[in-house]
N, C-alpha and C. Protein backbone atom coordinates (compact mmCIF):
# COMPACT_ATOMS: atom_id res chain seq x y z
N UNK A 1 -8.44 -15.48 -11.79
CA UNK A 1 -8.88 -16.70 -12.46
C UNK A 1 -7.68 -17.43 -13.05
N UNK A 2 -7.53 -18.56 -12.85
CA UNK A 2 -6.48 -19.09 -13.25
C UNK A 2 -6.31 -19.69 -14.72
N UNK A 3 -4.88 -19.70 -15.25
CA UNK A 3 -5.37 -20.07 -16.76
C UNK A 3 -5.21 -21.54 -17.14
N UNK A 4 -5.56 -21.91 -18.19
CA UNK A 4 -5.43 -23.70 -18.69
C UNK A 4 -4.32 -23.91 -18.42
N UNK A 5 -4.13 -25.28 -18.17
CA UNK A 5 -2.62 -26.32 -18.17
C UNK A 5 -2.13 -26.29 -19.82
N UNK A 6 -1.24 -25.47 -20.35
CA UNK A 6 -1.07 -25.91 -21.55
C UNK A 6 0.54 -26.30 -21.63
N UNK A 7 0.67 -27.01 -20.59
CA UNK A 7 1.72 -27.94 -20.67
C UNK A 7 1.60 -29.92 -20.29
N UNK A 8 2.18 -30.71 -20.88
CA UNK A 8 1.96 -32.18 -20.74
C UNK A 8 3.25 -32.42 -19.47
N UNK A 9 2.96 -33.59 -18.91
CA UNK A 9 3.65 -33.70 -17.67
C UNK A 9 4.92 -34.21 -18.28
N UNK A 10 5.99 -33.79 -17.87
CA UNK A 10 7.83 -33.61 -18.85
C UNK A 10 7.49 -33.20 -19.80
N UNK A 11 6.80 -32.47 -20.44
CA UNK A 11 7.08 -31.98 -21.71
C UNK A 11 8.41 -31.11 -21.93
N UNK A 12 9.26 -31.23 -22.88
CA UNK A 12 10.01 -30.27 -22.90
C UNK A 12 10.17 -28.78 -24.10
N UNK A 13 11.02 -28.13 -24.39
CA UNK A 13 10.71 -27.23 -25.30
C UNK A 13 12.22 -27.57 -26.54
N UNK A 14 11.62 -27.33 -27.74
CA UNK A 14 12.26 -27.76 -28.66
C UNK A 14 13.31 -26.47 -29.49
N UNK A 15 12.69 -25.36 -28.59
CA UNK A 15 13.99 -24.14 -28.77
C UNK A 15 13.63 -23.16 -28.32
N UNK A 16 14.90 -22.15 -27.96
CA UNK A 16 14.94 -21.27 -26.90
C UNK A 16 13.73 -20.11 -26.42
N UNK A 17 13.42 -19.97 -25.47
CA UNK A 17 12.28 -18.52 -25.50
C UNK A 17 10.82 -19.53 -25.63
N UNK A 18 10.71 -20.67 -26.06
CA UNK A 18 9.30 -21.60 -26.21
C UNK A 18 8.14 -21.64 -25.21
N UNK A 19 9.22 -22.28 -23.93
CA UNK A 19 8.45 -22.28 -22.31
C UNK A 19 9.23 -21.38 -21.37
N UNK A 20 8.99 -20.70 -20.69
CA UNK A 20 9.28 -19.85 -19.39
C UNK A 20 8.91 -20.57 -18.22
N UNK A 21 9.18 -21.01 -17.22
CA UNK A 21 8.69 -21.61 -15.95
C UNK A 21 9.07 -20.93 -15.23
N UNK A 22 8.23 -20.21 -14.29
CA UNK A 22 8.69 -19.40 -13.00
C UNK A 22 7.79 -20.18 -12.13
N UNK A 23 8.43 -19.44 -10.84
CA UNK A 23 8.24 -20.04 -9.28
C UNK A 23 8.99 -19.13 -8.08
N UNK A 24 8.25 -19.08 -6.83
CA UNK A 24 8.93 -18.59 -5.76
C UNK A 24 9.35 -19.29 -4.98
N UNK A 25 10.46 -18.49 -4.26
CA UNK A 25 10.75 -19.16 -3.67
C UNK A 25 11.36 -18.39 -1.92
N UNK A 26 10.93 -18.77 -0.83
CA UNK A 26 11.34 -17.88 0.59
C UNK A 26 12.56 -18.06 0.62
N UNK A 27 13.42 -16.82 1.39
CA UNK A 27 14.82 -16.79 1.59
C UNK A 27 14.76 -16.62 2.83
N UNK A 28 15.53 -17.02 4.16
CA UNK A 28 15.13 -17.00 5.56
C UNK A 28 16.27 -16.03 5.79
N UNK A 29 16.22 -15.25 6.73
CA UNK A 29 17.28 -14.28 7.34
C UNK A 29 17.11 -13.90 9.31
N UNK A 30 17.56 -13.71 9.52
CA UNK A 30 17.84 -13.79 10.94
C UNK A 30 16.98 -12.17 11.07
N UNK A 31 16.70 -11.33 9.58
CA UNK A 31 16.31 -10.02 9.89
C UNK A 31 14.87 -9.90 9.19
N UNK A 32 14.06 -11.28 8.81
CA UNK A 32 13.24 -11.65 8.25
C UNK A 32 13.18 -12.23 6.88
N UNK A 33 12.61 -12.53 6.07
CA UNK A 33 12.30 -12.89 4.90
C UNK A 33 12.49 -11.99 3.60
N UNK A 34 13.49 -12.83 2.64
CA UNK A 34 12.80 -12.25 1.67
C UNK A 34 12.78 -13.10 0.51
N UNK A 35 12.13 -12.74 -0.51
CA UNK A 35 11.27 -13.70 -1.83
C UNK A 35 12.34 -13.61 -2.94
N UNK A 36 12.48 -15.13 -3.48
CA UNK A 36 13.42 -15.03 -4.65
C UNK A 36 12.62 -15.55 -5.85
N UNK A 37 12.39 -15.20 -6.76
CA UNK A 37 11.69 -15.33 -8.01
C UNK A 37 12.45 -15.73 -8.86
N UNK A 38 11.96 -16.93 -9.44
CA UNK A 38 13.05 -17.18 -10.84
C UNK A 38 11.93 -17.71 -12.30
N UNK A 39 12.73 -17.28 -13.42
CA UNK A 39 12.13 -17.33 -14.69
C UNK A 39 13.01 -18.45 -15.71
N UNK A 40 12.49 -19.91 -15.63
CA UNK A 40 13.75 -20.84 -16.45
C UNK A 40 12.83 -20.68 -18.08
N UNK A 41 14.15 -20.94 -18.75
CA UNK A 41 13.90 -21.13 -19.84
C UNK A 41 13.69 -22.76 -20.52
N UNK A 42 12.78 -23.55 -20.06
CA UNK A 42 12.84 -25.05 -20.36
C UNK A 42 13.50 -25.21 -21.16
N UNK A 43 13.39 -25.14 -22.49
CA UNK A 43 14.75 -25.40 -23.33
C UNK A 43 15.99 -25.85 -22.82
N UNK A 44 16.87 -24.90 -22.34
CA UNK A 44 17.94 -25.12 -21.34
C UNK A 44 17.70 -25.23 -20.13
N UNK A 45 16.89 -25.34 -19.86
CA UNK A 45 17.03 -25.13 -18.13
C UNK A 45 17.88 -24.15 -17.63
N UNK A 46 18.05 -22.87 -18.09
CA UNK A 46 19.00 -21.72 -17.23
C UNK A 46 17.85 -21.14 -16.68
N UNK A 47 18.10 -20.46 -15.15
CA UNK A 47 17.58 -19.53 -14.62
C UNK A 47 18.02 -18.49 -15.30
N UNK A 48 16.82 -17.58 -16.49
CA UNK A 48 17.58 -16.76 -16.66
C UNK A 48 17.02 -15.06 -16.53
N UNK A 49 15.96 -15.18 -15.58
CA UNK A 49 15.64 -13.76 -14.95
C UNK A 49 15.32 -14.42 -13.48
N UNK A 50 15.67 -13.38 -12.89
CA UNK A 50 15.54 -13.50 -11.28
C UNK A 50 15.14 -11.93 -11.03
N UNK A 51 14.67 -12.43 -9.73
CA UNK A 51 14.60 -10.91 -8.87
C UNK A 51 14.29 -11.21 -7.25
N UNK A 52 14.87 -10.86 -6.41
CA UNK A 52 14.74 -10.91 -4.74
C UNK A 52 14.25 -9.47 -4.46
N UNK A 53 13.31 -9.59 -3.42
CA UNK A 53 12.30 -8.37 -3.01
C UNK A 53 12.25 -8.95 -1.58
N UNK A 54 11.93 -7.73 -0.55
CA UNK A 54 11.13 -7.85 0.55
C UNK A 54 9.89 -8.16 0.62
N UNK A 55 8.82 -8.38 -0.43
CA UNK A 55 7.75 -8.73 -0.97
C UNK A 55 7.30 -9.34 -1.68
N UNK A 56 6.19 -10.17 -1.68
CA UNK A 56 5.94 -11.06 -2.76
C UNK A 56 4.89 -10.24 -3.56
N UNK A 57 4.88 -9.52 -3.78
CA UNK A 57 3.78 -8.68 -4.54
C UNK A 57 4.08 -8.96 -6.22
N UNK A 58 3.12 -8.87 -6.74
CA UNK A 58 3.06 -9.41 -8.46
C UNK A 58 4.24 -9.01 -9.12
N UNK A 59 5.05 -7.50 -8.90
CA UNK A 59 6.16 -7.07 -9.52
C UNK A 59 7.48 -7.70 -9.79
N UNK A 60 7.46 -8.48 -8.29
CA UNK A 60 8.14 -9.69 -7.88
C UNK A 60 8.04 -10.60 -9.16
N UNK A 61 7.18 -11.39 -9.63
CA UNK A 61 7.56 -12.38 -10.70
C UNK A 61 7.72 -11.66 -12.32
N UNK A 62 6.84 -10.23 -12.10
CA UNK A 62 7.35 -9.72 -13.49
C UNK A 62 8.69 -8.76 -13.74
N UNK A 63 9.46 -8.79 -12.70
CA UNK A 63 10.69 -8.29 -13.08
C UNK A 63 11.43 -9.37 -13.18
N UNK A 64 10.93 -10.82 -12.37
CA UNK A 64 12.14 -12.00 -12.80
C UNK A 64 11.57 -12.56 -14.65
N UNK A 65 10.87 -11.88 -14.86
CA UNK A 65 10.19 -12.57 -16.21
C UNK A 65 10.73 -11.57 -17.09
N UNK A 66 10.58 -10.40 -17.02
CA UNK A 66 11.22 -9.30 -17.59
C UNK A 66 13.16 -9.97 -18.23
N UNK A 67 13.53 -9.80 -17.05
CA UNK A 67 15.18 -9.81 -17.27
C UNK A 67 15.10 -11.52 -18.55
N UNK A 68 14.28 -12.42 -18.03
CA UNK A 68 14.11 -13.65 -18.56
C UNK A 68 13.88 -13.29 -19.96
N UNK A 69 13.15 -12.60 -20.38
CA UNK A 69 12.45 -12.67 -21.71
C UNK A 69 13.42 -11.40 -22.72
N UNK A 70 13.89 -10.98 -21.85
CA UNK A 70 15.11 -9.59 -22.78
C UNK A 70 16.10 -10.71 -23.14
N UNK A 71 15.88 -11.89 -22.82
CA UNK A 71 17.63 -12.74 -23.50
C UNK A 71 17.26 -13.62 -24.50
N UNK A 72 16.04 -13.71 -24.66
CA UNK A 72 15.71 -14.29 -25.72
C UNK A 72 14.17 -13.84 -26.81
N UNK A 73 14.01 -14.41 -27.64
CA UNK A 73 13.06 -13.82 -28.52
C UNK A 73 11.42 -14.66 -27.47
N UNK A 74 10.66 -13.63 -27.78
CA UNK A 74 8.87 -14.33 -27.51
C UNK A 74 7.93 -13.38 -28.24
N UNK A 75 7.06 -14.65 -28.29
CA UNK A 75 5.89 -13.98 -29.20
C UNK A 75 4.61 -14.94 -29.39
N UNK A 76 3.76 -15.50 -29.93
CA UNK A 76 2.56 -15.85 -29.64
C UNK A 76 2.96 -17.31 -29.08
N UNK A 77 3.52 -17.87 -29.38
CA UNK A 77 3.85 -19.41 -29.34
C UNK A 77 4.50 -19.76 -28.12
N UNK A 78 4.91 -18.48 -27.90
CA UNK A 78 5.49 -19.02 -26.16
C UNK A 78 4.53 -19.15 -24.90
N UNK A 79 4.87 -19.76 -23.95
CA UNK A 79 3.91 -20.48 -23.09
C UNK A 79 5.06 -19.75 -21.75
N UNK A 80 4.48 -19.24 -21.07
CA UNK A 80 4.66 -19.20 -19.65
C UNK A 80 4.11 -19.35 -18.47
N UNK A 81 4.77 -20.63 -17.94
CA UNK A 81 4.30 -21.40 -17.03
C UNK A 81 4.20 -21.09 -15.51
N UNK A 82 3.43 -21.23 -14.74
CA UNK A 82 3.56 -21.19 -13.13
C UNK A 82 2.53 -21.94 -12.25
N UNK A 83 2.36 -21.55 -11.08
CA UNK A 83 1.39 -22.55 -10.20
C UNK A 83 0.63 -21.13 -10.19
N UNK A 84 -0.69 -21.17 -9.45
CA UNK A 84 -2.04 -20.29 -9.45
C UNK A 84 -1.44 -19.84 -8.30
N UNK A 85 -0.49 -18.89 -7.79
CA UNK A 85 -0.29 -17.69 -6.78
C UNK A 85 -0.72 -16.76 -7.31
N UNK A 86 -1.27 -16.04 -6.24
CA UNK A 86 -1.76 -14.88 -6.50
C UNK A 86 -1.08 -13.87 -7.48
N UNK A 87 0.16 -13.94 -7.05
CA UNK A 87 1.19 -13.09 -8.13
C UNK A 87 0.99 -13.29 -9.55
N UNK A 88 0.49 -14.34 -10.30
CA UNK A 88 1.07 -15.31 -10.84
C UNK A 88 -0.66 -15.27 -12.10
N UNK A 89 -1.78 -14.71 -11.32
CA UNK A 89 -3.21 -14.60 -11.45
C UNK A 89 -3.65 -13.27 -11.54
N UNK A 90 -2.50 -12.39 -10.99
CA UNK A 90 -3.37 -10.79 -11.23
C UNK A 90 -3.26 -10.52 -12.16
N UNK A 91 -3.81 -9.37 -12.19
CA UNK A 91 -4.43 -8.69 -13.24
C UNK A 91 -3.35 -8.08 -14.11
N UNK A 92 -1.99 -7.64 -13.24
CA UNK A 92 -0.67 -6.69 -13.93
C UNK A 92 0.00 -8.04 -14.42
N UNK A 93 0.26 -9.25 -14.03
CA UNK A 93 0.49 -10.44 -14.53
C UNK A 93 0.32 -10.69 -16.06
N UNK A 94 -1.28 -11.10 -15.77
CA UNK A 94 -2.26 -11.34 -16.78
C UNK A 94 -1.84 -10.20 -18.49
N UNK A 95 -2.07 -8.70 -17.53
CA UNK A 95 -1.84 -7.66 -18.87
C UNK A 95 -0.33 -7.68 -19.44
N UNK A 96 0.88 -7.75 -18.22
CA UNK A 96 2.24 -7.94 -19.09
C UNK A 96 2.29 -8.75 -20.25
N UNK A 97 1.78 -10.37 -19.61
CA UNK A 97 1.94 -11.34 -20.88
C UNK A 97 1.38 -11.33 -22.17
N UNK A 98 0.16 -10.77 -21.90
CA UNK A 98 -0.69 -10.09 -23.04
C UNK A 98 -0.27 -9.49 -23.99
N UNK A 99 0.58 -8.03 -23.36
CA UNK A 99 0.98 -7.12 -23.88
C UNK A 99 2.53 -7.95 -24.84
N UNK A 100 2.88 -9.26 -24.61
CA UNK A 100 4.18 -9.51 -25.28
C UNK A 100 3.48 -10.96 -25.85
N UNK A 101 2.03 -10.71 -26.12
CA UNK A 101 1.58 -12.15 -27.15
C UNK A 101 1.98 -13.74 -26.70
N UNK A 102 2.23 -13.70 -25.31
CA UNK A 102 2.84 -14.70 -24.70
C UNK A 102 1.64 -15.41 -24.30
N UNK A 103 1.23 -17.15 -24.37
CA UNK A 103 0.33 -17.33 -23.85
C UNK A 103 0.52 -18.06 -22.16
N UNK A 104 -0.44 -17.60 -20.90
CA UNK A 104 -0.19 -17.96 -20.10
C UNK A 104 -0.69 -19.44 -19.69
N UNK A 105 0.05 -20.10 -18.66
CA UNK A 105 -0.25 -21.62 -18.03
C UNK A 105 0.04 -21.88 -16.92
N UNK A 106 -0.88 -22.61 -16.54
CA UNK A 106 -0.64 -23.01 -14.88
C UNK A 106 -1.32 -24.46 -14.64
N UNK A 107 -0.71 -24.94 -13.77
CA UNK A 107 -0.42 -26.20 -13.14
C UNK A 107 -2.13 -25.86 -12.32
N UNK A 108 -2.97 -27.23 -12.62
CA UNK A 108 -3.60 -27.81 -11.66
C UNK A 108 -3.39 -27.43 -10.02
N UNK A 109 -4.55 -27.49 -9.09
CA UNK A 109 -4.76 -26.80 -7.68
C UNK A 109 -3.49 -28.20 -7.04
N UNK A 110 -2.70 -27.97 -7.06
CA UNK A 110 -2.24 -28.87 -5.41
C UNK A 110 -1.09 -29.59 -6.89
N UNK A 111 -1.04 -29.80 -8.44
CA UNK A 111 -0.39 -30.59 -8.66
C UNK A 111 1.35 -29.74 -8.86
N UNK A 112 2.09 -30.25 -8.24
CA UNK A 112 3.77 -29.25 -8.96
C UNK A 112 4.26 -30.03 -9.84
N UNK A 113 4.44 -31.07 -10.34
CA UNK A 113 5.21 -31.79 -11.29
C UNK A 113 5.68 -31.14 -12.33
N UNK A 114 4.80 -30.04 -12.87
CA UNK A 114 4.84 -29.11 -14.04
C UNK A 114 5.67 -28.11 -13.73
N UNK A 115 6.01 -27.62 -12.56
CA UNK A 115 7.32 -26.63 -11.78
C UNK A 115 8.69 -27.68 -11.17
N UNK A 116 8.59 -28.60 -11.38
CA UNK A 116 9.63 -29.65 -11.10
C UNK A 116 10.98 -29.22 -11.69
N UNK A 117 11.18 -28.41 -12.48
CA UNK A 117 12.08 -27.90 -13.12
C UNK A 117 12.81 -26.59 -12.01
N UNK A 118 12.06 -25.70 -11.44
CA UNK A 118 12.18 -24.68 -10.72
C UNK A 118 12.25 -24.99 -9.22
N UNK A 119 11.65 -26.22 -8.88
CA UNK A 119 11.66 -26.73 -7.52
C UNK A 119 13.36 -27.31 -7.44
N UNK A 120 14.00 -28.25 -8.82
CA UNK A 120 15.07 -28.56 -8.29
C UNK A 120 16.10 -28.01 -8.41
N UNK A 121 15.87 -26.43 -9.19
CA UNK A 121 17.00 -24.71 -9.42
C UNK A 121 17.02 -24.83 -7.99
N UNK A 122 15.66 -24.23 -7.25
CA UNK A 122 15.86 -23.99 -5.63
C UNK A 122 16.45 -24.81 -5.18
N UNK A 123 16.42 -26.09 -4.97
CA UNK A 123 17.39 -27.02 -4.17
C UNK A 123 18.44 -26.55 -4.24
N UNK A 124 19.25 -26.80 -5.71
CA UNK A 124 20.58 -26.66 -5.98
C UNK A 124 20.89 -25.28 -5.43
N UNK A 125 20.70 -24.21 -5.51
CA UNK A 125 20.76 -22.93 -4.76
C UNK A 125 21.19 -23.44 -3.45
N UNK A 126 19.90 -23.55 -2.68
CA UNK A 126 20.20 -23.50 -1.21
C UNK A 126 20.84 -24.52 -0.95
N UNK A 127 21.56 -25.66 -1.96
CA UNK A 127 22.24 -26.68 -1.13
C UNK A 127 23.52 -26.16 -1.34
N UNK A 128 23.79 -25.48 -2.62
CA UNK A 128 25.24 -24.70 -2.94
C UNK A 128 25.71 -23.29 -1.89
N UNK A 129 24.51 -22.83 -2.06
CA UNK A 129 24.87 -21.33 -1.92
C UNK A 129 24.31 -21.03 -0.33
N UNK A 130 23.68 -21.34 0.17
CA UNK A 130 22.73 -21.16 1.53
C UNK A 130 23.33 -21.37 2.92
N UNK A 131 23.58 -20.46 4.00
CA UNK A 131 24.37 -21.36 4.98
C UNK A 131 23.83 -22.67 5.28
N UNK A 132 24.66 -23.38 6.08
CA UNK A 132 24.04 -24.72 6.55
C UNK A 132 22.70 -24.96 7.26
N UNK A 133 22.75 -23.86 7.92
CA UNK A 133 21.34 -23.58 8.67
C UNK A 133 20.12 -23.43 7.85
N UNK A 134 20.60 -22.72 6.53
CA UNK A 134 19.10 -22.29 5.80
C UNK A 134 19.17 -21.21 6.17
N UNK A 135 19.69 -20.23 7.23
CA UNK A 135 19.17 -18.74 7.59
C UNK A 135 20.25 -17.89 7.43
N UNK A 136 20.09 -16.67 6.51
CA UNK A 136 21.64 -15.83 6.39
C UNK A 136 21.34 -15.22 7.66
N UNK A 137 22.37 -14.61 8.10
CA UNK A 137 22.63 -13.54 9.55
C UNK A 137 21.56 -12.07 9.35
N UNK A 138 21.88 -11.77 7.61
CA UNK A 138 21.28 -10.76 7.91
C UNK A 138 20.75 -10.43 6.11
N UNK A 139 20.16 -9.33 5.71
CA UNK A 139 19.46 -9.72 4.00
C UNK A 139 20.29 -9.37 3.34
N UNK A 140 21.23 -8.03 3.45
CA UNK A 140 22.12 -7.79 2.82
C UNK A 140 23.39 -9.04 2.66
N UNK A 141 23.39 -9.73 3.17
CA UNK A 141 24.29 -11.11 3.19
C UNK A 141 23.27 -12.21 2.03
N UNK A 142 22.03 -12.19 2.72
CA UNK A 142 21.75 -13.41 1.45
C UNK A 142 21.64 -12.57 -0.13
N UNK A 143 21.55 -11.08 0.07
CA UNK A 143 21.50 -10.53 -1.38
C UNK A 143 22.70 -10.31 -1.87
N UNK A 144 23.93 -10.69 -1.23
CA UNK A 144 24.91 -10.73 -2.09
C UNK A 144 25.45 -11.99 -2.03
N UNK A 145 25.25 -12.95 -1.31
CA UNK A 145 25.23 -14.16 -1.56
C UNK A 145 24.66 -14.67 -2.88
N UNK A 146 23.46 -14.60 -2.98
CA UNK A 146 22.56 -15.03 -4.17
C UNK A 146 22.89 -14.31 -5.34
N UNK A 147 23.48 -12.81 -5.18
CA UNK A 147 23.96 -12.60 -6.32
C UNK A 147 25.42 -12.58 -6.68
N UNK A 148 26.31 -13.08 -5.89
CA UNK A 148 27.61 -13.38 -6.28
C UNK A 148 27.30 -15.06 -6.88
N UNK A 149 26.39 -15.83 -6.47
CA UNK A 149 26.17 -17.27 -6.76
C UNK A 149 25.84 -16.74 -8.45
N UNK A 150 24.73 -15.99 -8.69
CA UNK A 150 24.08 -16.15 -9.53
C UNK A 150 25.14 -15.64 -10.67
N UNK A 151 26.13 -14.52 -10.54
CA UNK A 151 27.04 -13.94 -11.54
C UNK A 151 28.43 -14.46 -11.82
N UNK A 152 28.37 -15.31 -10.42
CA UNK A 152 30.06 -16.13 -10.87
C UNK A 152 30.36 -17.35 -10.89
N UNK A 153 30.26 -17.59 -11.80
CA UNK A 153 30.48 -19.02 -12.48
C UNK A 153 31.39 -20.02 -11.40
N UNK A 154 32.43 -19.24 -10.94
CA UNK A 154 33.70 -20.27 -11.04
C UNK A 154 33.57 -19.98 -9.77
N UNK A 155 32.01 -19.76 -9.25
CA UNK A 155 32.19 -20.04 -7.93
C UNK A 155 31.03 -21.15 -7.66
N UNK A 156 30.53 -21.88 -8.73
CA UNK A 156 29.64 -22.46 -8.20
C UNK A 156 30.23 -23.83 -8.37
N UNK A 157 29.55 -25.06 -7.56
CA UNK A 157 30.10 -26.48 -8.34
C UNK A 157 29.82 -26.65 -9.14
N UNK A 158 31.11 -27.01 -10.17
CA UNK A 158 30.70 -27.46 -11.64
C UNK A 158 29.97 -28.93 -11.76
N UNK A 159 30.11 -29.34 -10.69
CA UNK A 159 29.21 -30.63 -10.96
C UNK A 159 27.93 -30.67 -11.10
N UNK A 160 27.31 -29.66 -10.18
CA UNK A 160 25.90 -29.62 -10.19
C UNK A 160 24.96 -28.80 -10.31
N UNK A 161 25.78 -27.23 -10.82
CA UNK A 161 24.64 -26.33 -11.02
C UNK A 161 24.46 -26.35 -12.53
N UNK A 162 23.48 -26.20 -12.73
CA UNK A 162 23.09 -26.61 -14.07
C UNK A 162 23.01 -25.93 -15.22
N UNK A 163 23.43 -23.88 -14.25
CA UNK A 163 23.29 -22.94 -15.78
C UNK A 163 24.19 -22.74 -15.96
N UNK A 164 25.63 -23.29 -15.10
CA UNK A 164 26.66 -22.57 -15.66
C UNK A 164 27.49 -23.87 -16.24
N UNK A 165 27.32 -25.13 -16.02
CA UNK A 165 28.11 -25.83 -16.06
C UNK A 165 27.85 -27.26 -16.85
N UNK A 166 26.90 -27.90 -15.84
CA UNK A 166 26.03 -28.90 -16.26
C UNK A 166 25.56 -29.31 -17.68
N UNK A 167 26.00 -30.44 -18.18
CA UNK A 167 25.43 -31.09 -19.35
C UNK A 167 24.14 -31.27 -19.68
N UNK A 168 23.12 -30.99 -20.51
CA UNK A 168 21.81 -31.73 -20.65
C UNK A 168 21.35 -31.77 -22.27
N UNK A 169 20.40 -32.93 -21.79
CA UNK A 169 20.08 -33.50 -23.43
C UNK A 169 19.61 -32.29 -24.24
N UNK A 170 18.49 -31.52 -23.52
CA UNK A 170 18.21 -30.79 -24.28
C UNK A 170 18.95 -29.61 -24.97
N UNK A 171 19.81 -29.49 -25.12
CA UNK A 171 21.16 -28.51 -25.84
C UNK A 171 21.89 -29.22 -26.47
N UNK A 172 22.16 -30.77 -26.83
CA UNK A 172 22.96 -31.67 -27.36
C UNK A 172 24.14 -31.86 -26.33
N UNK A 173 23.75 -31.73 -25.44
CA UNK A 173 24.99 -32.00 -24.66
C UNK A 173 26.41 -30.71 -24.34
N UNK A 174 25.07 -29.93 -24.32
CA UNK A 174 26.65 -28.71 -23.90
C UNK A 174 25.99 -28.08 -22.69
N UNK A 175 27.14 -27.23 -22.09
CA UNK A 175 26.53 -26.79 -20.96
C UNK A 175 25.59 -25.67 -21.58
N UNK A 176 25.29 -24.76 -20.35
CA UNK A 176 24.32 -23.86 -20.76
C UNK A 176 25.33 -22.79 -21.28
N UNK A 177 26.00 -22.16 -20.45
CA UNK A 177 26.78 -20.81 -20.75
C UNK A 177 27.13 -21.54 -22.14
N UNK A 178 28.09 -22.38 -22.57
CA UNK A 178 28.34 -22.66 -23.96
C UNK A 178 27.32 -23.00 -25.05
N UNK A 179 26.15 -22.97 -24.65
CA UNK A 179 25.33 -22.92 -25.55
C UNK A 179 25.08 -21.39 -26.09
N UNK A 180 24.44 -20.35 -25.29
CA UNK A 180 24.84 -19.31 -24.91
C UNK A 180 25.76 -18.34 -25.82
N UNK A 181 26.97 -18.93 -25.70
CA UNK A 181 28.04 -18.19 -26.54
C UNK A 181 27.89 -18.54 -27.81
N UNK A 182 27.23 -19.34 -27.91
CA UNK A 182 27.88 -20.30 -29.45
C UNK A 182 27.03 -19.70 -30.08
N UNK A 183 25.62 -18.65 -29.71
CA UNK A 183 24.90 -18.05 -30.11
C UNK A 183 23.68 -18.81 -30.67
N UNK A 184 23.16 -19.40 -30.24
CA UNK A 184 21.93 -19.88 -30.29
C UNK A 184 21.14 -19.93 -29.33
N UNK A 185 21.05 -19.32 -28.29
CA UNK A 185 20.17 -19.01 -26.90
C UNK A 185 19.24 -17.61 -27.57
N UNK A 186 19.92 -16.95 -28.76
CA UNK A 186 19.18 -16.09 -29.18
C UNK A 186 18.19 -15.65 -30.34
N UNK A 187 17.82 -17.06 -31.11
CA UNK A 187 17.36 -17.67 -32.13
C UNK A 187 16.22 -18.40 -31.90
N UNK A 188 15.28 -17.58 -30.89
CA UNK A 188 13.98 -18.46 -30.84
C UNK A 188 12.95 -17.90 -31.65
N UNK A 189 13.00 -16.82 -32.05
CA UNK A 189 11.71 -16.66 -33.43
C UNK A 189 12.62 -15.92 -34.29
């Protein structure tokens, strides 16, 4: 059963750990598929739990929510957001968030505007990090691809990825990692 929209269309979050937005996303490989899950923190916009699986099975979005929610504080007031996938609707879903007083939300049948945040992480990924084709050779290549992208800074463009580098209003104008250090990524309750 899917839960209420308890987000407004751009709404944003007014400090860290507030909104969670996850989303999946397919990784193509020449040796089949596999699923990349990410957990943003609206506030900043950092991707900041992930997880890649051979499966899209529910564990899939609660280990990228997991790593997400160990970096910052949550508790009744936080909202975590997604579209009605199955992953996203079960039952081990449903009981994690429960179990951490988190309340859950999801986007309307067919509307994404409310994942617009996580749709344009994926772009920037596969336009940075992805061969030209879209398809790695083989999985062990896109899993260390995606995770050398995801752990090294000074390998991504500073122009346009947005957790390591990128300016935005919502932080006053600092990037993310320097928000981060300056120690306030860890001051949400």
């Amino acid at each position: 059963m899917p839960a209420p929209n308890r987000l407004e269309q751009g709404q944003s979050a007014e400090r860290p750990g507030e909104v969670f937005i996850s989303d999946i996303t397919y990784v193509a490989t020449a040796q089949g598929w596999l699923y990349l899950a990410v957990t943003l923190d609206l506030f900043s916009r950092q991707a900041s739990g992930w997880h890649l699986a051979e499966n899209m099975e529910t564990s899939l979005v609660i280990k990228a929510a997991k790593k997400a929610t160990s970096m910052t504080g949550v508790g009744p007031d936080t909202i975590y957001h997604s579209d009605r996938g199955c992953q996203y609707t079960s039952h081990a879903m449903r009981q994690w968030l429960r179990d951490r007083e988190m309340q859950c939300s999801m986007s309307a049948a067919g509307y994404c505007y409310d994942n617009a945040t996580c749709e344009s992480f994926f772009s920037t990924l596969k336009w940075e990090a992805f061969p030209e084709n879209g398809v790695f050779e083989t999985k062990a290549e896109a899993r260390r691809t995606i995770f050398e992208y995801w752990n090294s800074p000074d390998k991504v463009d500073t122009k346009s990825f947005f957790q390591n580098h990128s300016k935005t209003r919502h932080i006053s104008g600092s990037s993310t990692i320097s928000f981060r250090i300056s120690g306030h990524a860890s001051t949400a309750f």
